[in-house]
Structure formats: structure tokens, C-alpha cells
C-alpha atoms as a PDB file:
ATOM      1  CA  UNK A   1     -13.544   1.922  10.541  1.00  0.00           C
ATOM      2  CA  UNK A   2     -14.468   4.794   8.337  1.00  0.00           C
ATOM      3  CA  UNK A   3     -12.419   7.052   9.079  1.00  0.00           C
ATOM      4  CA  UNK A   4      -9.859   8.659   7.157  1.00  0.00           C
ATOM      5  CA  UNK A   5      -6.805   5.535   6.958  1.00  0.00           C
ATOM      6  CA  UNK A   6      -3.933   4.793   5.285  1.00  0.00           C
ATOM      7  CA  UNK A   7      -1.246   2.026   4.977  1.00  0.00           C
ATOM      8  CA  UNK A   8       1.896   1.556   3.041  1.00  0.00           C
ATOM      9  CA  UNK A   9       3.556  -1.465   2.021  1.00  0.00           C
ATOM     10  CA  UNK A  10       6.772  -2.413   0.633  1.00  0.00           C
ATOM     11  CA  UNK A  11       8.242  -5.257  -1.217  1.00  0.00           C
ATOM     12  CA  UNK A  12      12.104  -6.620  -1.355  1.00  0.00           C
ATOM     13  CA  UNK A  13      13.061  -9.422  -3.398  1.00  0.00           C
ATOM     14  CA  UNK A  14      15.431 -10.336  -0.374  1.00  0.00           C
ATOM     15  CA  UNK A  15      12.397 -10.451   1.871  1.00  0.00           C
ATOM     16  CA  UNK A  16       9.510 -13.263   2.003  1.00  0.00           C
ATOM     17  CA  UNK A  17       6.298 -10.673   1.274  1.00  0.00           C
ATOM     18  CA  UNK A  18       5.661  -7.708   0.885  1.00  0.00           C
ATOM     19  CA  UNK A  19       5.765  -5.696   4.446  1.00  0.00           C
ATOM     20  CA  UNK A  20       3.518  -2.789   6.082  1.00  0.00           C
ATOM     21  CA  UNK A  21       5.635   0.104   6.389  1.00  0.00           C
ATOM     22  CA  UNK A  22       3.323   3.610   7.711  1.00  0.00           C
ATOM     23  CA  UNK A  23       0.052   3.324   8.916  1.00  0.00           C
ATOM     24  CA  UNK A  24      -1.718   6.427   9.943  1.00  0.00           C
ATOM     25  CA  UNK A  25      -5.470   7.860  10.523  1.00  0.00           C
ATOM     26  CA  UNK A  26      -6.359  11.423  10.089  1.00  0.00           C
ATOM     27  CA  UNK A  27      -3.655  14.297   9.057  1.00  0.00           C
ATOM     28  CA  UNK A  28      -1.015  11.086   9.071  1.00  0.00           C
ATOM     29  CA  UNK A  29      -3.447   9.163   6.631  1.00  0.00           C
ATOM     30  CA  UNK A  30      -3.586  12.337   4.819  1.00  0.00           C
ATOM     31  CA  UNK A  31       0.338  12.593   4.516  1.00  0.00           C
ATOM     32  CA  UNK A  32       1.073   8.989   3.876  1.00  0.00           C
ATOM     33  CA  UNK A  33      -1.385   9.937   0.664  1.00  0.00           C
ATOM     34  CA  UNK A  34       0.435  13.277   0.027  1.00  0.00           C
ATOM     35  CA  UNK A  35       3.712  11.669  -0.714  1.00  0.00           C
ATOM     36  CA  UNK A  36       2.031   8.854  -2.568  1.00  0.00           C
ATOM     37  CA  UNK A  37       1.439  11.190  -4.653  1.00  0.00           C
ATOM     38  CA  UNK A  38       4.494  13.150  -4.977  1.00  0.00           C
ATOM     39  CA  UNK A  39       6.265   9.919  -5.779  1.00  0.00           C
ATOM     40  CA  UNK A  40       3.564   9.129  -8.527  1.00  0.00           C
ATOM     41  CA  UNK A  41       2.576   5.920  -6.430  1.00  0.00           C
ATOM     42  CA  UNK A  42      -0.879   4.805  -7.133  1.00  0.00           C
ATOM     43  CA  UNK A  43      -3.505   4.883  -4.203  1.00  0.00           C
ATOM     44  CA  UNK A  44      -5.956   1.437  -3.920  1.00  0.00           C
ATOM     45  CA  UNK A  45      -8.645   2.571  -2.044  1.00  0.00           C
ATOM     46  CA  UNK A  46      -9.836  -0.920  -0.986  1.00  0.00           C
ATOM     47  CA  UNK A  47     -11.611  -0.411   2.357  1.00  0.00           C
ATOM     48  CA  UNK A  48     -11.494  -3.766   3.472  1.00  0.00           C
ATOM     49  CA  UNK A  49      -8.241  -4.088   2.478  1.00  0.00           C
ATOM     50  CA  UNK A  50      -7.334  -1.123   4.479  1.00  0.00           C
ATOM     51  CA  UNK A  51      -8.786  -2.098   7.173  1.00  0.00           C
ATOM     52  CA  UNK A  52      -7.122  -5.302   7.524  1.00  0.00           C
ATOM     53  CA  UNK A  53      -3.671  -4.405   6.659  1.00  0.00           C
ATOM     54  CA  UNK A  54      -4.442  -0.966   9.576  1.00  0.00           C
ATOM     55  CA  UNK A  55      -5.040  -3.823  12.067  1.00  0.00           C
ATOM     56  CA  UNK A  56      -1.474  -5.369  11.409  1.00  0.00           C
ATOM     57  CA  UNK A  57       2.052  -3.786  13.110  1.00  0.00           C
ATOM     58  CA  UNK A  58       4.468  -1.919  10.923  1.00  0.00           C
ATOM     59  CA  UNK A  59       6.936  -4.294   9.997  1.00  0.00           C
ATOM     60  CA  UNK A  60       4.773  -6.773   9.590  1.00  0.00           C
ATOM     61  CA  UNK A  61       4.771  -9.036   6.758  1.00  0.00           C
ATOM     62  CA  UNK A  62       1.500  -9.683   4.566  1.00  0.00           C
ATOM     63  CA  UNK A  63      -0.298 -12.303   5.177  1.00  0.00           C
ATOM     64  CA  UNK A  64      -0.305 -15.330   2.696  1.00  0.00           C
ATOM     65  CA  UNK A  65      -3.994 -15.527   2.432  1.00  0.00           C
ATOM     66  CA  UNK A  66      -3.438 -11.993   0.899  1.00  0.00           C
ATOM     67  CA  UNK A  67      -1.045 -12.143  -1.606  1.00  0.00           C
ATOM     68  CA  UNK A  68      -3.269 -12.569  -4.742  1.00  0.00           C
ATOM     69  CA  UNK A  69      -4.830  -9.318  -3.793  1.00  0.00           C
ATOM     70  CA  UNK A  70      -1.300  -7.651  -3.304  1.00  0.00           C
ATOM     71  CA  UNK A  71      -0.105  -8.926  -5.904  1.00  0.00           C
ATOM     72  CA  UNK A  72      -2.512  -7.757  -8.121  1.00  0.00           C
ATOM     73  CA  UNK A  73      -1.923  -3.820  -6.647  1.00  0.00           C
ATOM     74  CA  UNK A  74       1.541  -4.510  -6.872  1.00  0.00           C
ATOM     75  CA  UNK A  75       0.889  -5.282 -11.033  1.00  0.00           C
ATOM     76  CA  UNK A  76      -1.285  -2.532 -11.332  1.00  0.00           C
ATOM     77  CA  UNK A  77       1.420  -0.099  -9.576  1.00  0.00           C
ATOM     78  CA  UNK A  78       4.295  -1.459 -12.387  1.00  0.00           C
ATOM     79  CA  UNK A  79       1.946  -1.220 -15.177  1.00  0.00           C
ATOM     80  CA  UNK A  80       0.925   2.171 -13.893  1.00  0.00           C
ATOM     81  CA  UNK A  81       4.759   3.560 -13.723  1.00  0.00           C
ATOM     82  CA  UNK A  82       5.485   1.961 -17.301  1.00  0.00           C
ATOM     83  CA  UNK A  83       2.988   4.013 -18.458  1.00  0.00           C
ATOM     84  CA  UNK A  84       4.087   6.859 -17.115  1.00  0.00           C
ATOM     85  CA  UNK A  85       7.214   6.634 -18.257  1.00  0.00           C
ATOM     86  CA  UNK A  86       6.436   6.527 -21.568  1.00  0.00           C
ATOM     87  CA  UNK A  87       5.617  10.280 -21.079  1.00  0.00           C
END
């Protein structure tokens, strides 16, 4: 898969892992991105990552044999909006 994808995840502290929450190819991909963006949310562009999470359901919960990787975007995403705070 190639193609223009996107997924979004989402993490509660009242839920056991983080959880997929949009999914999209093309224009949807493209808009998932978009408001990224406009809520100063910082893209990973992992392909295989991608990928993987794409072939899960929304709703679903991550996988445990990916939560060092997650967690490690989920870091960089804090220390990203600390930083941007500061300004």
C-alpha cells in the first residue's frame, strides 16, 4: 500500500491503549492530515506503521506488540506541544 493513507489514534487514561479513531485513503487521508494540522498535531509518517494500524477497525485498540512504537509518537507529540507552547 502506497497510496496516499492516513490513521488517527487516540489515547484515554480511562482506556487500556491507545485506540484507532479515522482511517482514510485519498481526499479522506488528505483531510485526516488537514486537521492534524490545524490542531498543531504532529504527522509520523511511518509507512509500515501506517499500514498496519490502516489494516485494523476504528475503534480498535493498539496492539501490545506496538506500544513501544506508540509510545514513543505519543512522547514525541507532548514534547512537540511543550515546545510550542513556549511560543
Amino acid at each position: 500500500m502506497h497510496e496516499n493513507v492516513a490513521v488517527a489514534m487516540k489515547y484515554n487514561r480511562d482506556k487500556p491503549a491507545p485506540f484507532i479513531t479515522a482511517k482514510g485513503r485519498g481526499w479522506v487521508a488528505e483531510r485526516i492530515k488537514e486537521i492534524a494540522r490545524q490542531e498543531g498535531i504532529p504527522l509520523n509518517s511511518d509507512l509500515e506503521l501506517v499500514e498496519f494500524l490502516f489494516s485494523m477497525e476504528i475503534g480498535s485498540f493498539i496492539p501490545e506488540e506496538l506500544y513501544q512504537v506508540v509510545a514513543e509518537i505519543y512522547a514525541f507529540v507532548v514534547e512537540m506541544q511543550e515546545e510550542y507552547e513556549k511560543y
